[in-house]
PDB file of N, CA and C in Angstrom:
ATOM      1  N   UNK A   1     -16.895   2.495  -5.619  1.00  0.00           N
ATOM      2  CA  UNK A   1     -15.727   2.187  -4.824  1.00  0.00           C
ATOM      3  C   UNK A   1     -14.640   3.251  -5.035  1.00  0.00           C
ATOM      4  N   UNK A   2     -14.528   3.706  -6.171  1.00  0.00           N
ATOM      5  CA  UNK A   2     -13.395   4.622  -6.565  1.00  0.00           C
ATOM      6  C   UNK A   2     -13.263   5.931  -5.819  1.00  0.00           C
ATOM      7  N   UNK A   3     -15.099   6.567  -5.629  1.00  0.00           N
ATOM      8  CA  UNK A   3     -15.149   7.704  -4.894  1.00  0.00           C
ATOM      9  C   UNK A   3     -15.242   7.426  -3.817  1.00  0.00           C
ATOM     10  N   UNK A   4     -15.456   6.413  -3.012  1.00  0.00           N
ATOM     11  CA  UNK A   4     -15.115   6.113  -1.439  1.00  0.00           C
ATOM     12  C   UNK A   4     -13.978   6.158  -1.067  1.00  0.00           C
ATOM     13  N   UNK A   5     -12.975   5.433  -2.192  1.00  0.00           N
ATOM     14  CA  UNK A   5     -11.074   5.668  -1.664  1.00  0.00           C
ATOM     15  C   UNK A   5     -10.928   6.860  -1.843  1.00  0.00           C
ATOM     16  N   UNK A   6     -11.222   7.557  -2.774  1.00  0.00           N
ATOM     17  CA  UNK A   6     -10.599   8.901  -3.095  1.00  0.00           C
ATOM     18  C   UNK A   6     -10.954   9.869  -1.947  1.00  0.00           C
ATOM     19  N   UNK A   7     -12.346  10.018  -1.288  1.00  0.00           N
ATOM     20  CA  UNK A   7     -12.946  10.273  -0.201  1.00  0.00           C
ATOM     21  C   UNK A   7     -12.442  10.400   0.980  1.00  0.00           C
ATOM     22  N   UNK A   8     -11.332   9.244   1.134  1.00  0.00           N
ATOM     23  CA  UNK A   8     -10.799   8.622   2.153  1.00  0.00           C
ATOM     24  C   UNK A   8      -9.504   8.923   2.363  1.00  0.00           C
ATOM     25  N   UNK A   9      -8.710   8.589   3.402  1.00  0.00           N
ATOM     26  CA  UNK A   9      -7.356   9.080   3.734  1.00  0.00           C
ATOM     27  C   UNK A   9      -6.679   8.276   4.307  1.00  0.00           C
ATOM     28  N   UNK A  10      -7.226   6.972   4.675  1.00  0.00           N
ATOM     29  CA  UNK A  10      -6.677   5.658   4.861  1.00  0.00           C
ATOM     30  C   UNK A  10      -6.988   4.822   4.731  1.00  0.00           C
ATOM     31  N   UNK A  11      -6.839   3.414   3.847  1.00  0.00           N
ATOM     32  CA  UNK A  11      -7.049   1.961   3.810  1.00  0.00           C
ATOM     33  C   UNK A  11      -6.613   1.673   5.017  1.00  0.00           C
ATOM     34  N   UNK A  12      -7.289   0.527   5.630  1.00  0.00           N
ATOM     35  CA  UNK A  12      -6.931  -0.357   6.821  1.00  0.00           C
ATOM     36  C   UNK A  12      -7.455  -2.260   5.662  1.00  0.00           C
ATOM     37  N   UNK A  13      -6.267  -2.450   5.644  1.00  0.00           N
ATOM     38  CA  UNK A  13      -6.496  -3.869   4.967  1.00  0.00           C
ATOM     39  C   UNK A  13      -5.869  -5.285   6.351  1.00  0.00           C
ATOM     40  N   UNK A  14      -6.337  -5.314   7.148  1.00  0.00           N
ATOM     41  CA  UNK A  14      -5.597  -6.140   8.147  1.00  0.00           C
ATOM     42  C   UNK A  14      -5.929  -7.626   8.021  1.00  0.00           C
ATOM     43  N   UNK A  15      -5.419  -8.372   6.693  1.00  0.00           N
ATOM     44  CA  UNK A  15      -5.681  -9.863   6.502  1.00  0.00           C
ATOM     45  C   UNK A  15      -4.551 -10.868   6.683  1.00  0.00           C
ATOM     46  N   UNK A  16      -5.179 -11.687   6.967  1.00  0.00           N
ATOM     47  CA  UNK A  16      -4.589 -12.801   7.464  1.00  0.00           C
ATOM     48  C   UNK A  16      -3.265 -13.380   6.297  1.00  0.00           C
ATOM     49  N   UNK A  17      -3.933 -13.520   4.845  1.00  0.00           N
ATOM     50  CA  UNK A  17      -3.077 -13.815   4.065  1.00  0.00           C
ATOM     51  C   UNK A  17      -3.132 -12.665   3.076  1.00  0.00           C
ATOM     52  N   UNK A  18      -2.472 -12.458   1.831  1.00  0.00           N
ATOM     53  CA  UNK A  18      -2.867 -12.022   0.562  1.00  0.00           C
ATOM     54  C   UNK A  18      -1.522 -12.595   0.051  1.00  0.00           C
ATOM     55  N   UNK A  19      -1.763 -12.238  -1.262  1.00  0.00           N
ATOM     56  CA  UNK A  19      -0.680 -12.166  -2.232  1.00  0.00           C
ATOM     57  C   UNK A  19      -0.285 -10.947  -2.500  1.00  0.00           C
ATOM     58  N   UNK A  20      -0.984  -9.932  -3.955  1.00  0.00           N
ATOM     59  CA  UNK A  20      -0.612  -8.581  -3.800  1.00  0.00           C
ATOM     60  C   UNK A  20      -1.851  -7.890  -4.059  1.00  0.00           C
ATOM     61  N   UNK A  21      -2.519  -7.428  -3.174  1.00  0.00           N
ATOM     62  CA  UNK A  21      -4.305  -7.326  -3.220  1.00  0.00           C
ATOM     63  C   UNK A  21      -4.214  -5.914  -3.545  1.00  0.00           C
ATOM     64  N   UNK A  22      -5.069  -6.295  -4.455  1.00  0.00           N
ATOM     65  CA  UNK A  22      -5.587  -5.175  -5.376  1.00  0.00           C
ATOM     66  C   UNK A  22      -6.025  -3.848  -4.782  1.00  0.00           C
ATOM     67  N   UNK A  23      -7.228  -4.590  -3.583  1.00  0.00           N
ATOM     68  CA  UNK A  23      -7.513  -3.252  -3.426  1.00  0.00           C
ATOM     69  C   UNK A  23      -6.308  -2.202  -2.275  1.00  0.00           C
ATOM     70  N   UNK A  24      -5.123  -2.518  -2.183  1.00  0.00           N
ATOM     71  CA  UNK A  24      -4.341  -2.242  -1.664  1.00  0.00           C
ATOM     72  C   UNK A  24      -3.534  -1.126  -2.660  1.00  0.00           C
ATOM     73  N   UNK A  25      -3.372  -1.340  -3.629  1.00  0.00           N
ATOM     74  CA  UNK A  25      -3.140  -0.609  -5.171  1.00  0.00           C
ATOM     75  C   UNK A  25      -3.895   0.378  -5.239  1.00  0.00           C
ATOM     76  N   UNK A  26      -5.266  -0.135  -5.668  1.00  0.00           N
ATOM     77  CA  UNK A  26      -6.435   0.833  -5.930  1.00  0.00           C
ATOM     78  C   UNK A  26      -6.335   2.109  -5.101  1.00  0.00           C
ATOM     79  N   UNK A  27      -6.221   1.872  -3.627  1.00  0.00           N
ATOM     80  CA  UNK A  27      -6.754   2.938  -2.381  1.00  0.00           C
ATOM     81  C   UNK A  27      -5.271   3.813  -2.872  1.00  0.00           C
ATOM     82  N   UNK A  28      -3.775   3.191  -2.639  1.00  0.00           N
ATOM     83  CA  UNK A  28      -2.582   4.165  -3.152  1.00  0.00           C
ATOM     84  C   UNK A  28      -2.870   4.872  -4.628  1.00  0.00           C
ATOM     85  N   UNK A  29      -3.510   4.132  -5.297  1.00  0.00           N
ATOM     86  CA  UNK A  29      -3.761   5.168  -6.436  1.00  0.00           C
ATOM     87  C   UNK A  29      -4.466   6.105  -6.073  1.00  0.00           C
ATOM     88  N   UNK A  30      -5.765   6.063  -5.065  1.00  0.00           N
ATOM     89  CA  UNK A  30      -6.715   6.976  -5.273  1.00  0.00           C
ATOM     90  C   UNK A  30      -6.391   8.116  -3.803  1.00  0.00           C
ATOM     91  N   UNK A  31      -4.426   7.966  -3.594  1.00  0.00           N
ATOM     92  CA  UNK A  31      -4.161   8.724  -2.376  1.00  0.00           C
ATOM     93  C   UNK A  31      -4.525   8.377  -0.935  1.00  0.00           C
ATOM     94  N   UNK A  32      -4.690   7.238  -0.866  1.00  0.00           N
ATOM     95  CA  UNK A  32      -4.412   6.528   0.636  1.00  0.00           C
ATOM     96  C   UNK A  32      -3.634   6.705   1.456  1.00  0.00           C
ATOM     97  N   UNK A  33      -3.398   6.738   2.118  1.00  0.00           N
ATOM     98  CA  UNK A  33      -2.391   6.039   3.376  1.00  0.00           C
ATOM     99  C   UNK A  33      -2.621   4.409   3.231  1.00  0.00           C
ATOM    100  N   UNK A  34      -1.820   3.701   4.119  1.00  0.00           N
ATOM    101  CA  UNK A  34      -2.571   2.510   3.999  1.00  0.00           C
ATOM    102  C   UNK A  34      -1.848   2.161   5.798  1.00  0.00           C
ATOM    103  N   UNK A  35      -2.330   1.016   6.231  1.00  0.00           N
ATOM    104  CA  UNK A  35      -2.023  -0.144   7.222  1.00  0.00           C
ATOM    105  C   UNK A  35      -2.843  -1.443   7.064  1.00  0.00           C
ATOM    106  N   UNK A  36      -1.624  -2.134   6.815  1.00  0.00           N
ATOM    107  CA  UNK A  36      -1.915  -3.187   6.406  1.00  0.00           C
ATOM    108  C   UNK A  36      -0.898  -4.234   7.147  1.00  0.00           C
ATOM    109  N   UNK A  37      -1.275  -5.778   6.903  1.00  0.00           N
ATOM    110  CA  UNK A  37      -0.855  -6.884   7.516  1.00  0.00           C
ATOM    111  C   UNK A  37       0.558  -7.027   6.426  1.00  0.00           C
ATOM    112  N   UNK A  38       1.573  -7.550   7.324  1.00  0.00           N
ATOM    113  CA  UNK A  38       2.860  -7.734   6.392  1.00  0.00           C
ATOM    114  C   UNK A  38       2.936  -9.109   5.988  1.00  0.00           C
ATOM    115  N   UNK A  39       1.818  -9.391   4.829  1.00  0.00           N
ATOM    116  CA  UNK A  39       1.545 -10.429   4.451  1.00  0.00           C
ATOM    117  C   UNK A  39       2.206 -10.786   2.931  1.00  0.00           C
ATOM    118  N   UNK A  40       2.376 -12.136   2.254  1.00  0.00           N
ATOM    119  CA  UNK A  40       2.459 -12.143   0.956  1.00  0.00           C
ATOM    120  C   UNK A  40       3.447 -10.584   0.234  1.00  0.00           C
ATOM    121  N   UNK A  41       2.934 -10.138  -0.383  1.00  0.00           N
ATOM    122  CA  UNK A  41       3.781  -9.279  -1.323  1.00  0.00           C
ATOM    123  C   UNK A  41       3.381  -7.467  -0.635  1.00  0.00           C
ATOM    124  N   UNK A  42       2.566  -7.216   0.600  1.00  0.00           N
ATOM    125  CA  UNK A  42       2.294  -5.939   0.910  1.00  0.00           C
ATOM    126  C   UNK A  42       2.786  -5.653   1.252  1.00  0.00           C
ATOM    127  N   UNK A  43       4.657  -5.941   1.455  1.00  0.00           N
ATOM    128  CA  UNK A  43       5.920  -4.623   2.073  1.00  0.00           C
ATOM    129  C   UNK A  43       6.290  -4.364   0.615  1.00  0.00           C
ATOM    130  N   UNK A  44       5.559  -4.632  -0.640  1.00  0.00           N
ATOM    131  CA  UNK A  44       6.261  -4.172  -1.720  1.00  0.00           C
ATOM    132  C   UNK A  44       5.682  -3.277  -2.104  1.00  0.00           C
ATOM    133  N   UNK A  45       4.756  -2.861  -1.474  1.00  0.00           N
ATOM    134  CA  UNK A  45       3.251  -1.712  -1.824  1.00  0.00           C
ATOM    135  C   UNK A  45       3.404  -0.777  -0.767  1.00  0.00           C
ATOM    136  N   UNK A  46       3.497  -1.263   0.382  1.00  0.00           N
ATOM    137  CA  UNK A  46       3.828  -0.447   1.742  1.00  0.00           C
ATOM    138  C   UNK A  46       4.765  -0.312   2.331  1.00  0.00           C
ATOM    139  N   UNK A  47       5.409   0.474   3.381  1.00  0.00           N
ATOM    140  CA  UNK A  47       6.141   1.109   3.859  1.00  0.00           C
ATOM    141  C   UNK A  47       6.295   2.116   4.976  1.00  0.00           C
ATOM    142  N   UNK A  48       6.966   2.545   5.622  1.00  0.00           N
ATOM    143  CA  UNK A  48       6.708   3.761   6.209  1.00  0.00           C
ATOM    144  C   UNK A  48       6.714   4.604   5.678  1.00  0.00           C
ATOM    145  N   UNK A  49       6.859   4.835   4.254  1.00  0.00           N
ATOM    146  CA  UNK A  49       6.592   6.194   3.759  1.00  0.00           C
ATOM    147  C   UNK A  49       5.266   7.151   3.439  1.00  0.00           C
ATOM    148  N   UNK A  50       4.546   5.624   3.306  1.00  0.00           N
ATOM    149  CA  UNK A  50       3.229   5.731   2.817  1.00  0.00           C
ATOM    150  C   UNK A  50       2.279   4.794   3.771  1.00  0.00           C
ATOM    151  N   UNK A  51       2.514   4.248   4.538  1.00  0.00           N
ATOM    152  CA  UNK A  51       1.817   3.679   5.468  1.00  0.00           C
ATOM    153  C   UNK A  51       2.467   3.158   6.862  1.00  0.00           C
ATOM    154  N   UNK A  52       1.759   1.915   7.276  1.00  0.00           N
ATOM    155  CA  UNK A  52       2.008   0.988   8.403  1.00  0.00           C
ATOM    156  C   UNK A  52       2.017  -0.121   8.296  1.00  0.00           C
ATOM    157  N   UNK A  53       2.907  -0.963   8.892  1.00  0.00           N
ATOM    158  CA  UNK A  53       2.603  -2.597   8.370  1.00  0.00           C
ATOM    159  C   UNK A  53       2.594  -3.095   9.640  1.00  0.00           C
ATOM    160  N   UNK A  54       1.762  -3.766  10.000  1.00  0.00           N
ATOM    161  CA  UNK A  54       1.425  -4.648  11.216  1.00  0.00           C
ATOM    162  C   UNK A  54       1.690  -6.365  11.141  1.00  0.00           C
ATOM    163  N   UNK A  55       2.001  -6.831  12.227  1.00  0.00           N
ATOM    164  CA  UNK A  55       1.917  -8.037  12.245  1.00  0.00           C
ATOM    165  C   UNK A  55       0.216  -9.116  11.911  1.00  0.00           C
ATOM    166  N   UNK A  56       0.030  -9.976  11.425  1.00  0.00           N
ATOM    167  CA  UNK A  56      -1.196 -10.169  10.649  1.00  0.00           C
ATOM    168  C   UNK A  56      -1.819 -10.890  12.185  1.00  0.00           C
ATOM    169  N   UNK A  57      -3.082 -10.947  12.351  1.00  0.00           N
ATOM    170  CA  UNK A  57      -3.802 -11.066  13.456  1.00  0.00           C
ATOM    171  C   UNK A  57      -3.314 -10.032  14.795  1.00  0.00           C
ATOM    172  N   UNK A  58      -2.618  -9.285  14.759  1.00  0.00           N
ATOM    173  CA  UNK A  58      -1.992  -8.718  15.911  1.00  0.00           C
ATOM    174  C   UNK A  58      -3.223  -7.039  16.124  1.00  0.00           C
ATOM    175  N   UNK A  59      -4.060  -7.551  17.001  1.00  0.00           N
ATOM    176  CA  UNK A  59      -5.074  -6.417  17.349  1.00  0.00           C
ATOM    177  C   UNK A  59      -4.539  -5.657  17.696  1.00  0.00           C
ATOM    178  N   UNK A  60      -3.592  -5.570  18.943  1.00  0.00           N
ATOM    179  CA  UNK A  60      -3.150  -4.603  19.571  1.00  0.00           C
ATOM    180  C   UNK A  60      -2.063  -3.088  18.538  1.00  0.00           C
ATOM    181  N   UNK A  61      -1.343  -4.235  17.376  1.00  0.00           N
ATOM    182  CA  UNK A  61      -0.599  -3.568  16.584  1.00  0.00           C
ATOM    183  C   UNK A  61      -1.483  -2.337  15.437  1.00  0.00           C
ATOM    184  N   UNK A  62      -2.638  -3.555  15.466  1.00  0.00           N
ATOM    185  CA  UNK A  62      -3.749  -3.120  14.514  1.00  0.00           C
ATOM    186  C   UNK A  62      -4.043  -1.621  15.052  1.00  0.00           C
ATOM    187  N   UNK A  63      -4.617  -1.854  16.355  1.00  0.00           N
ATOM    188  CA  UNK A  63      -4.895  -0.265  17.110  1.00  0.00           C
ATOM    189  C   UNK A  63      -4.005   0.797  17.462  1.00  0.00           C
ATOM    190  N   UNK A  64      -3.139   0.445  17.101  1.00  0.00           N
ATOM    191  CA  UNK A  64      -1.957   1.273  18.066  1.00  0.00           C
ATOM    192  C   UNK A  64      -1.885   1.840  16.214  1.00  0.00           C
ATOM    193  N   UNK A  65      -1.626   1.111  15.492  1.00  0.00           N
ATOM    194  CA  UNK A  65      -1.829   1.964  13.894  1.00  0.00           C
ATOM    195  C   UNK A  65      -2.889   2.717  13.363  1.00  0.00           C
ATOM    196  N   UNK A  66      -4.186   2.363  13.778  1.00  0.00           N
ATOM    197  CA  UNK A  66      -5.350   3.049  13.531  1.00  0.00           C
ATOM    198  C   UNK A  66      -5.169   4.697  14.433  1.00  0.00           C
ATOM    199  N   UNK A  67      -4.942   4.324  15.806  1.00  0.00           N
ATOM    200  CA  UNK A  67      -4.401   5.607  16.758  1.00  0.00           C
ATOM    201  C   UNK A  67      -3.615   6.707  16.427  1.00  0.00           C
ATOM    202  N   UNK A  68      -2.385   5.949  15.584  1.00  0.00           N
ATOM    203  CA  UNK A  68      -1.090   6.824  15.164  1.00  0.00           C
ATOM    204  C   UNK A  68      -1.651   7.856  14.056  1.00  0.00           C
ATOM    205  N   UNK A  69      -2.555   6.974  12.791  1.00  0.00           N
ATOM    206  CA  UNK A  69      -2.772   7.898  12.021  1.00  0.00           C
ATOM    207  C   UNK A  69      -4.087   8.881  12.446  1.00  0.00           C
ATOM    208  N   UNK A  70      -4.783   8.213  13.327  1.00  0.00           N
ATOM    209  CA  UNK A  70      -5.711   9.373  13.326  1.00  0.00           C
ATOM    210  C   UNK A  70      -5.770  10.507  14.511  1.00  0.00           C
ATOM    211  N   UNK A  71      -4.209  10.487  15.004  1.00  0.00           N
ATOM    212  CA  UNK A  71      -3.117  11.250  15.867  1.00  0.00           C
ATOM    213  C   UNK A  71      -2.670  11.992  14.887  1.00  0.00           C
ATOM    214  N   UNK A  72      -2.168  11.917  14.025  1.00  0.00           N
ATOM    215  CA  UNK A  72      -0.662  12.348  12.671  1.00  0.00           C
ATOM    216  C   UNK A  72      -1.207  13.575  12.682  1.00  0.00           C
ATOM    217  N   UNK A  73       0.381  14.107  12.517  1.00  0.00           N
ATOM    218  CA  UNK A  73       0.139  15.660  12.057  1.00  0.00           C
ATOM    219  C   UNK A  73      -0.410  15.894  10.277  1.00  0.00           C
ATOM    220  N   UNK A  74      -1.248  16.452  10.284  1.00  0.00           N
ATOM    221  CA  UNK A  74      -1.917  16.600   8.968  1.00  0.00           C
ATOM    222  C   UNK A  74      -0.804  16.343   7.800  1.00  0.00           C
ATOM    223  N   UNK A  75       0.194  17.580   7.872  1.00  0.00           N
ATOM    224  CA  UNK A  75       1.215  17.529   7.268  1.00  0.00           C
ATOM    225  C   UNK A  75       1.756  16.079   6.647  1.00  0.00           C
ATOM    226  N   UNK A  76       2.691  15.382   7.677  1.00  0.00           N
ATOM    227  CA  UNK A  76       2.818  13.763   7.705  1.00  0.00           C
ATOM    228  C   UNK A  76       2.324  13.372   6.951  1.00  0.00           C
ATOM    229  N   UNK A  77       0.451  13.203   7.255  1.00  0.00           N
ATOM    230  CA  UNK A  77      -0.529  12.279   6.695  1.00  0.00           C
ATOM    231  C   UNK A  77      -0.047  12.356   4.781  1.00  0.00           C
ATOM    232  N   UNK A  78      -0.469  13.993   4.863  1.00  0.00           N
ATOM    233  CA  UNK A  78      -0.599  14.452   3.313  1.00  0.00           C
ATOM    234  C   UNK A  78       0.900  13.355   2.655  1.00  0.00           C
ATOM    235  N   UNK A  79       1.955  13.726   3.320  1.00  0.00           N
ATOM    236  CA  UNK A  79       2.776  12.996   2.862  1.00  0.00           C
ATOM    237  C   UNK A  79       2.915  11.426   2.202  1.00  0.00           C
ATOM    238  N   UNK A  80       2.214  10.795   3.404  1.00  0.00           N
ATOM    239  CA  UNK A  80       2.374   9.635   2.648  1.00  0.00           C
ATOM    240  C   UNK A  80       1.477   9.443   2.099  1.00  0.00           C
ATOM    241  N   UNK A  81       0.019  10.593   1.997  1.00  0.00           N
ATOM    242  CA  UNK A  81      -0.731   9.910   1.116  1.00  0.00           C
ATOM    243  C   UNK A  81      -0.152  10.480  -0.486  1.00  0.00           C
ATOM    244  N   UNK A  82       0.303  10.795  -0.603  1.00  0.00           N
ATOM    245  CA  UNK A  82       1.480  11.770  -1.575  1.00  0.00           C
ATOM    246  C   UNK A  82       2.457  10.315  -2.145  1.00  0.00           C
ATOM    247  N   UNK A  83       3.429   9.851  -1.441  1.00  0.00           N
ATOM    248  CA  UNK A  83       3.680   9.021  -1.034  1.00  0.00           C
ATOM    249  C   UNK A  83       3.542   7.480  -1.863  1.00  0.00           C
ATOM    250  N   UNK A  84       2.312   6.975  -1.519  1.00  0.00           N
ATOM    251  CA  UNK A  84       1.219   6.192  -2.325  1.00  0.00           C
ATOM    252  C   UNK A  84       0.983   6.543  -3.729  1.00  0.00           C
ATOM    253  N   UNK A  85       0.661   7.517  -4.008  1.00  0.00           N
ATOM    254  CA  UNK A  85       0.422   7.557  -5.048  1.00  0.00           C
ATOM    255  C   UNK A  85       1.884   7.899  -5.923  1.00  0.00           C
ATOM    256  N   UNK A  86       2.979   8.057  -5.810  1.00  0.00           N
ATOM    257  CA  UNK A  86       4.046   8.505  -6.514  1.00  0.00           C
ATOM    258  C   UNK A  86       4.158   6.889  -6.455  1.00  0.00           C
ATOM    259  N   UNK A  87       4.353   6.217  -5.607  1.00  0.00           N
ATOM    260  CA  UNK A  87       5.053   4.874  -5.694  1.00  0.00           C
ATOM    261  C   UNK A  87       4.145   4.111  -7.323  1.00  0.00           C
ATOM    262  N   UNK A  88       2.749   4.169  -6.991  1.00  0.00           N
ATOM    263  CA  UNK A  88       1.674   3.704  -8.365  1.00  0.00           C
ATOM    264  C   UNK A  88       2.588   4.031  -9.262  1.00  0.00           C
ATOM    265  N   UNK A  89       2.834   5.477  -9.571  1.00  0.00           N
ATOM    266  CA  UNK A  89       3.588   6.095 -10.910  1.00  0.00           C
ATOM    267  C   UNK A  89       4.831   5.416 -11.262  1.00  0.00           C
ATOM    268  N   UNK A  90       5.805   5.191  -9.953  1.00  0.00           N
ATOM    269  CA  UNK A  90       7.107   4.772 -10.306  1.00  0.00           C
ATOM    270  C   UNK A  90       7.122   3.423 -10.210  1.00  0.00           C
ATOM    271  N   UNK A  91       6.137   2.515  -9.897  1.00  0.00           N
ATOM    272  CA  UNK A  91       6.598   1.388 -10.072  1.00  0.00           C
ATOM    273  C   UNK A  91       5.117   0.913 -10.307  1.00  0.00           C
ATOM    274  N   UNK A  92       4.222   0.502 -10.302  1.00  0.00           N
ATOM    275  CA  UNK A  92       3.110  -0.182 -10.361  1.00  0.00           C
ATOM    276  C   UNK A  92       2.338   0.079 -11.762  1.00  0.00           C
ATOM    277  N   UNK A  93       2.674   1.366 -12.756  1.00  0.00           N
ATOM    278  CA  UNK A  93       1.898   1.142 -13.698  1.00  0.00           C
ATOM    279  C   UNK A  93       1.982  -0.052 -15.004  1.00  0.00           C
ATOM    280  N   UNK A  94       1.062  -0.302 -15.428  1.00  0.00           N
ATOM    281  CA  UNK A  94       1.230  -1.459 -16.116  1.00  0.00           C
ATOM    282  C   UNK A  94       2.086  -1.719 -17.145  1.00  0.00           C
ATOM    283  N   UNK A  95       2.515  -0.336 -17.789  1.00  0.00           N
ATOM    284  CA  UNK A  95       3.764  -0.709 -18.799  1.00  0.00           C
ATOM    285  C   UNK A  95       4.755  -1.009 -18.025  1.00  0.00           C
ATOM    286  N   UNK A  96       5.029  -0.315 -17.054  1.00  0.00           N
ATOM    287  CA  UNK A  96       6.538  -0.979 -15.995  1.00  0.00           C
ATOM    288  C   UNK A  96       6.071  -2.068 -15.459  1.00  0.00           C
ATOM    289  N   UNK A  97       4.879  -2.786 -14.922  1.00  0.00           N
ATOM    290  CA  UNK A  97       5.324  -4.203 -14.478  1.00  0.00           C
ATOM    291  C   UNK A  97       5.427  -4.998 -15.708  1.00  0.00           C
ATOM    292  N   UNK A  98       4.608  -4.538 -17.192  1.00  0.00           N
ATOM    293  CA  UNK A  98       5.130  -5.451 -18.210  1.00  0.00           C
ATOM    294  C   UNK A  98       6.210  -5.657 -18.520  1.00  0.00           C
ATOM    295  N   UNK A  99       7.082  -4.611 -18.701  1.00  0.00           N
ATOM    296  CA  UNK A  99       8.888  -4.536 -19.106  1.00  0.00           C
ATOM    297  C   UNK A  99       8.976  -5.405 -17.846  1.00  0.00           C
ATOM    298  N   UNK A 100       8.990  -5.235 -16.673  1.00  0.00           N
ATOM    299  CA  UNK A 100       9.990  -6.011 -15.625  1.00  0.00           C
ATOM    300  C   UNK A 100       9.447  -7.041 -15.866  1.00  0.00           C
ATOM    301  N   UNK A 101       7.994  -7.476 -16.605  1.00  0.00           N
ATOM    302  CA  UNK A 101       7.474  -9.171 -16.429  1.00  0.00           C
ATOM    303  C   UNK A 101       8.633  -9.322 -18.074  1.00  0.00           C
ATOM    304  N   UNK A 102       8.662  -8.851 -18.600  1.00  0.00           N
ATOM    305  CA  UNK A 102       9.238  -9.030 -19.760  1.00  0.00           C
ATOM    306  C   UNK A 102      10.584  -9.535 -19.710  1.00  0.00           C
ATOM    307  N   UNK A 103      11.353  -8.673 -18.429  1.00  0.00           N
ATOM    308  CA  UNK A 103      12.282  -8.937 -18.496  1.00  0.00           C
ATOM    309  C   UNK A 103      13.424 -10.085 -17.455  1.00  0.00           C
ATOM    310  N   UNK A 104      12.427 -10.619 -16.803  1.00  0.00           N
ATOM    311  CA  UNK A 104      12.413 -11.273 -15.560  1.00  0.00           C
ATOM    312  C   UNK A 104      11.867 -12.775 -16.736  1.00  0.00           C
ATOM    313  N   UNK A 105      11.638 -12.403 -17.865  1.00  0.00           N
ATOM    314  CA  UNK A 105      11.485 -14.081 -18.577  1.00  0.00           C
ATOM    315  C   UNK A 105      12.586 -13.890 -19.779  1.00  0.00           C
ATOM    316  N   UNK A 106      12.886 -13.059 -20.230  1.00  0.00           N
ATOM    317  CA  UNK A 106      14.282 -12.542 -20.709  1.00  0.00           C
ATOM    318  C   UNK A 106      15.531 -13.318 -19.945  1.00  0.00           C
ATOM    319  N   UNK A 107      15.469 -13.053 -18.799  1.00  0.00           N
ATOM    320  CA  UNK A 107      16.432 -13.936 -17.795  1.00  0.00           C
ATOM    321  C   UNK A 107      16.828 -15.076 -17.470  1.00  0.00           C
ATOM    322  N   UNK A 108      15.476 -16.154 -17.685  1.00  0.00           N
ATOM    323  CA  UNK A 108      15.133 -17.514 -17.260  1.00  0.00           C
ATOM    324  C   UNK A 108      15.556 -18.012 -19.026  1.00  0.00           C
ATOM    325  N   UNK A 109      14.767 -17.654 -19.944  1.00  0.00           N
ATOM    326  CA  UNK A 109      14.880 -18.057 -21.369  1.00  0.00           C
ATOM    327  C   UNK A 109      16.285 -18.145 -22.162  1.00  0.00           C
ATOM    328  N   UNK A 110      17.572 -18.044 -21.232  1.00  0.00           N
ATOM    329  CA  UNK A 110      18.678 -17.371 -22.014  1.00  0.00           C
ATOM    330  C   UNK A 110      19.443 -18.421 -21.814  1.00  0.00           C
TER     331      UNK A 110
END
């Protein structure tokens, strides 16, 4: 799976629900783009910087995003797949969500 994302230059995750799906993480680590459904917690992963967020069941939105990126000026693309992976670094690695889980019960406990 690892060398298929890395391989790759865009996740398309278009689900109905999630919470904060993994393999949505995984593909930005391994330099994705992404478009995905603006479901559960995936505008906290995605963006326009680094992807597309669609309305969830919305085909038409779905295609018109699949179109855009495989339209994009190379340049662009590189960007947000650039993008994706800086966001992993600055916010998603596991010592920083531990401090913020750390400190988000720091808050409640006081």
């Amino acid at each position: 799976m690892q060398q298929i994302l890395r391989d790759a230059d865009v996740l398309v995750c278009p689900s109905w629900s999630e919470g904060m799906p993994t393999v949505i993480l995984e593909a930005m680590a391994s330099g994705c783009a992404i478009i995905a459904s603006d479901v559960g917690a995936v505008s906290e992963q995605v963006d326009s910087d680094n992807g597309i967020l669609k309305e969830p069941g919305n085909k038409k939105q779905l295609k018109e995003a699949m179109i855009t990126v495989l339209n994009m000026d190379e340049d662009k693309l590189l960007a947000m797949k650039k993008m994706s992976v800086d966001r992993i670094k600055g916010k998603f690695l596991w010592e920083q969500v531990a401090e913020r889980t750390i400190q988000e019960i720091r808050k409640i406990s006081l």
